[in-house]
N, C-alpha and C. Protein backbone atom coordinates (compact mmCIF):
# COMPACT_ATOMS: atom_id res chain seq x y z
N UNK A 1 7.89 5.55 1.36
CA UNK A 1 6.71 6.35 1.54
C UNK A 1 7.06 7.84 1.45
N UNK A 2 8.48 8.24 1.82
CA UNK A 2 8.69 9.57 2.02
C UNK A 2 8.75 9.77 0.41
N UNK A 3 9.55 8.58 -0.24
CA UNK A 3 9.55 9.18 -1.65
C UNK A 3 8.08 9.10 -2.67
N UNK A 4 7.26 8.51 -2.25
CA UNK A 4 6.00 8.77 -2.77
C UNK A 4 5.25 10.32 -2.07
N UNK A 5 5.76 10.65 -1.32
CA UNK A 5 5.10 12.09 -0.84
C UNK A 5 5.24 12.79 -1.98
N UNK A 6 7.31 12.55 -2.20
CA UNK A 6 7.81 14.12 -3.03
C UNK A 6 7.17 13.51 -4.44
N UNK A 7 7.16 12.56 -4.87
CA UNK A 7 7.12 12.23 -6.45
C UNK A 7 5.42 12.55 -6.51
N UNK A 8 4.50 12.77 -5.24
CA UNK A 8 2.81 12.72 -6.10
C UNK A 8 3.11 14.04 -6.29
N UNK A 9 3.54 15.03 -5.56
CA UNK A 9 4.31 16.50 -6.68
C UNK A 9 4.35 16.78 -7.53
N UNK A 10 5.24 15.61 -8.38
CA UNK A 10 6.04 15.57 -9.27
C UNK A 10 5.26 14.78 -10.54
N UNK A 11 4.92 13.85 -10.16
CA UNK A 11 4.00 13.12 -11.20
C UNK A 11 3.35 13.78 -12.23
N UNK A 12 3.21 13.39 -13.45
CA UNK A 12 1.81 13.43 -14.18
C UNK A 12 0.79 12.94 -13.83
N UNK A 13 -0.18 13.43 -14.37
CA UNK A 13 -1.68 13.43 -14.27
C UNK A 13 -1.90 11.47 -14.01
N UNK A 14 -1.30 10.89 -15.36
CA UNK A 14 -1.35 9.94 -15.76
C UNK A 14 -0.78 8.95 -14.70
N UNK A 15 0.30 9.28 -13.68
CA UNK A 15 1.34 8.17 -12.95
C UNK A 15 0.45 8.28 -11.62
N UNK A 16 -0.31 9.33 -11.67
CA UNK A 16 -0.45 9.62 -10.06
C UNK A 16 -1.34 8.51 -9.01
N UNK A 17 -1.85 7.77 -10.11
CA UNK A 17 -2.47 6.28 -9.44
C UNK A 17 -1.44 5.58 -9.24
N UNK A 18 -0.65 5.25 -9.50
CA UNK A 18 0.75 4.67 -9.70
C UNK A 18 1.71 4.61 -8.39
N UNK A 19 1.35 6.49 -7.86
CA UNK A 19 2.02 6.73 -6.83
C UNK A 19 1.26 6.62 -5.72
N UNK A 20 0.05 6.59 -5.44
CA UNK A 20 -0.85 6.31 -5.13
C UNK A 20 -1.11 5.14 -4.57
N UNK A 21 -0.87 4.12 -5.28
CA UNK A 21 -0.75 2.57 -4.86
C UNK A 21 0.76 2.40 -4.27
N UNK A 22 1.77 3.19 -4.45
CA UNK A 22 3.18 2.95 -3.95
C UNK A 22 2.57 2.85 -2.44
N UNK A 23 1.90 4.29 -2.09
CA UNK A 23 1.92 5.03 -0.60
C UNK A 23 1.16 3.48 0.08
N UNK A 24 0.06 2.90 -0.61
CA UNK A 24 -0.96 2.41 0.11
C UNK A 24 -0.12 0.86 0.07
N UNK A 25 0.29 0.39 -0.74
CA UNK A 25 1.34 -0.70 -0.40
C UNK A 25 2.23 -0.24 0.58
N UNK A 26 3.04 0.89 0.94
CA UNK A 26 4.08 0.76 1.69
C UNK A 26 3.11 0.81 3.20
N UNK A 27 2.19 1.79 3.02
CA UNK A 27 1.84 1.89 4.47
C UNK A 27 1.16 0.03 5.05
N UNK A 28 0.78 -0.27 3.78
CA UNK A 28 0.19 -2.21 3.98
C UNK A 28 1.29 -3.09 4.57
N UNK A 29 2.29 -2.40 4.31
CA UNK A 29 3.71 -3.28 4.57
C UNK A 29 4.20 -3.01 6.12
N UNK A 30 4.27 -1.34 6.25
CA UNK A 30 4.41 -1.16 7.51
C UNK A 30 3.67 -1.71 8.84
N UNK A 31 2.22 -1.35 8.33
CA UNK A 31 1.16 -2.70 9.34
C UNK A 31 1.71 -3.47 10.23
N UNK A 32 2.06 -4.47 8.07
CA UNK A 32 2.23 -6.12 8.38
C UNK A 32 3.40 -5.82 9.41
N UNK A 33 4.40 -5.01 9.32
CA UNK A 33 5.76 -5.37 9.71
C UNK A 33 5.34 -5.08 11.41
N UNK A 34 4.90 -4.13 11.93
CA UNK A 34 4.82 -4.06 12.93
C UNK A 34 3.58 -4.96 13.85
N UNK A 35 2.74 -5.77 13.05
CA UNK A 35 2.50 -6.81 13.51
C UNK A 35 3.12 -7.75 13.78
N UNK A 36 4.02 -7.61 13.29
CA UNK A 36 5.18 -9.05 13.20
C UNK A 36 6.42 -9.03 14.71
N UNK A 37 6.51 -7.14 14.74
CA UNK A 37 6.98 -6.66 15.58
C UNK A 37 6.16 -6.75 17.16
N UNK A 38 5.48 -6.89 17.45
CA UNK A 38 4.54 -6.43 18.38
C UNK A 38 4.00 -8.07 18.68
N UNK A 39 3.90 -9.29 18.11
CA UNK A 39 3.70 -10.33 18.19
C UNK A 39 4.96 -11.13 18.87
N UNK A 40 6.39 -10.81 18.46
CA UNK A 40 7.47 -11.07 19.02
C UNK A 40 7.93 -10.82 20.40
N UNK A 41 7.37 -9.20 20.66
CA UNK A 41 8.17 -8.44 21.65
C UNK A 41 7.97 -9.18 22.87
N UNK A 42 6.78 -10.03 23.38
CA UNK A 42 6.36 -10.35 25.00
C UNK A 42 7.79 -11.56 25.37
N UNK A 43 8.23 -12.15 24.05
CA UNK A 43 9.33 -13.41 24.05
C UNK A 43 10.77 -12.25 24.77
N UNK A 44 10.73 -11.38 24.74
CA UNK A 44 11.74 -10.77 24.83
C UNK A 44 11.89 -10.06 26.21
N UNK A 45 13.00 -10.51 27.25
CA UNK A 45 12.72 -10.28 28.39
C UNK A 45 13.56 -8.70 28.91
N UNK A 46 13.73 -8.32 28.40
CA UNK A 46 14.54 -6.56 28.81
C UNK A 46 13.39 -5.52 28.67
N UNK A 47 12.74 -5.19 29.47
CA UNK A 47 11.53 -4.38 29.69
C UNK A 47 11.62 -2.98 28.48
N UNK A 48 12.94 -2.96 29.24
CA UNK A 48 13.36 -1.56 28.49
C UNK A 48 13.66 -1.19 27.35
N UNK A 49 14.18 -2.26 26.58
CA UNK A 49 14.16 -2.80 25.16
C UNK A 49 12.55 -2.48 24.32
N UNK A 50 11.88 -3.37 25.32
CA UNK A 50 10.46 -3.32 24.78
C UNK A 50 9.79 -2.01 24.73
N UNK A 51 10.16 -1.61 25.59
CA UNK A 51 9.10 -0.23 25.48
C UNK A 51 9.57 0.73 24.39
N UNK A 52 11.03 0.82 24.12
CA UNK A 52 12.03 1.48 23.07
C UNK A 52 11.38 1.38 22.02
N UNK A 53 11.65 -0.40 21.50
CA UNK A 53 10.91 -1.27 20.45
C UNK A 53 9.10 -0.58 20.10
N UNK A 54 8.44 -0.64 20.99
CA UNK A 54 7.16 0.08 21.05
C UNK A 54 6.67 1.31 20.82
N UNK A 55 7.74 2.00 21.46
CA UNK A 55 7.93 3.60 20.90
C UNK A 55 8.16 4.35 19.66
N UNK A 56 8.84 3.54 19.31
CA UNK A 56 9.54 3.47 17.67
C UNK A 56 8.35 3.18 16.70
N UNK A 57 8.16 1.45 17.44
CA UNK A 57 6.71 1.48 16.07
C UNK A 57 5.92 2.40 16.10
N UNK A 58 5.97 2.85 17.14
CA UNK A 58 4.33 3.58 17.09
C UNK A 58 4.97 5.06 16.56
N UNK A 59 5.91 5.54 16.39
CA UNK A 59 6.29 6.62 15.54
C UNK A 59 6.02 6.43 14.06
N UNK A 60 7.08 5.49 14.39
CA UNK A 60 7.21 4.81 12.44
C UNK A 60 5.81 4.67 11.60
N UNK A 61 5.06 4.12 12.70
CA UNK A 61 3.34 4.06 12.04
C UNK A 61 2.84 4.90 11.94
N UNK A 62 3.07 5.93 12.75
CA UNK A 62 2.22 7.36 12.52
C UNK A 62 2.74 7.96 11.61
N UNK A 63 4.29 7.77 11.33
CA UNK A 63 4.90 8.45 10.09
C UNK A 63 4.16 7.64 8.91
N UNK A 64 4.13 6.99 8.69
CA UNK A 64 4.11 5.77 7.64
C UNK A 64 2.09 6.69 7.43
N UNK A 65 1.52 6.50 8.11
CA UNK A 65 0.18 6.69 8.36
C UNK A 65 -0.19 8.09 7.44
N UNK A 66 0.74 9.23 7.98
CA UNK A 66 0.46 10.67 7.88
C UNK A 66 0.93 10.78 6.51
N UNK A 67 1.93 10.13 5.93
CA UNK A 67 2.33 10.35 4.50
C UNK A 67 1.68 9.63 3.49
N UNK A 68 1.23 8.21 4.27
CA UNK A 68 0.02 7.74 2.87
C UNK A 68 -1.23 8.84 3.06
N UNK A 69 -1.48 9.16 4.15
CA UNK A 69 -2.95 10.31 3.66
C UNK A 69 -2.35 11.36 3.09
N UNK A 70 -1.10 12.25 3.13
CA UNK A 70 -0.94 13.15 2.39
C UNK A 70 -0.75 12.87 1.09
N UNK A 71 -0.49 11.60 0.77
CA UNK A 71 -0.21 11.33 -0.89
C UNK A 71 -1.94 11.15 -1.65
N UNK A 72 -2.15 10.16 -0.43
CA UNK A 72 -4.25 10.02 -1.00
C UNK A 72 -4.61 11.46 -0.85
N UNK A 73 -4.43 12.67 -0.30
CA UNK A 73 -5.36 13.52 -0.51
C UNK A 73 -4.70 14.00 -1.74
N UNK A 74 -3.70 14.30 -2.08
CA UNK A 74 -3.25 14.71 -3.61
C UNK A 74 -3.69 14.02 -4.52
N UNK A 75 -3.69 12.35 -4.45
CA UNK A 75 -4.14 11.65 -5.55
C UNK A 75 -5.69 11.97 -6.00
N UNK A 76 -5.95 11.89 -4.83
CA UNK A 76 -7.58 12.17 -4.88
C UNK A 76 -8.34 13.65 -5.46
């Protein structure tokens, strides 16, 4: 996702749907992944682990989040 930020920059006119669909697949992926993450965590008994684990996604998603809209507002 970070490299779809620098490349909608960089792109032609022509690729920039291209890069466009990179951002919106990766951020689709991140979702899934932290659904997958967040469905697991209650099996897991170290409190402290979990909340770490939780903290993280919820960074990673907001990262993941803030760079597909900066790539959609360029594409757009």
């Amino acid at each position: 996702m970070r490299f779809c930020r620098e490349m909608v920059a960089l792109a032609p006119a022509e690729m920039i749907s291209d890069v466009g669909t990179g951002a919106l697949l990766g951020l689709a992926g991140a979702k899934a992944a932290g659904y997958n993450v967040r469905i697991n965590l209650p099996h897991i008994q170290d409190e402290e682990f979990r909340a770490d684990v939780r903290a993280k996604l919820s960074a990673y998603l907001a990262e993941a989040a803030e760079l597909a809209r900066a790539v959609e507002e360029r594409v757009e």
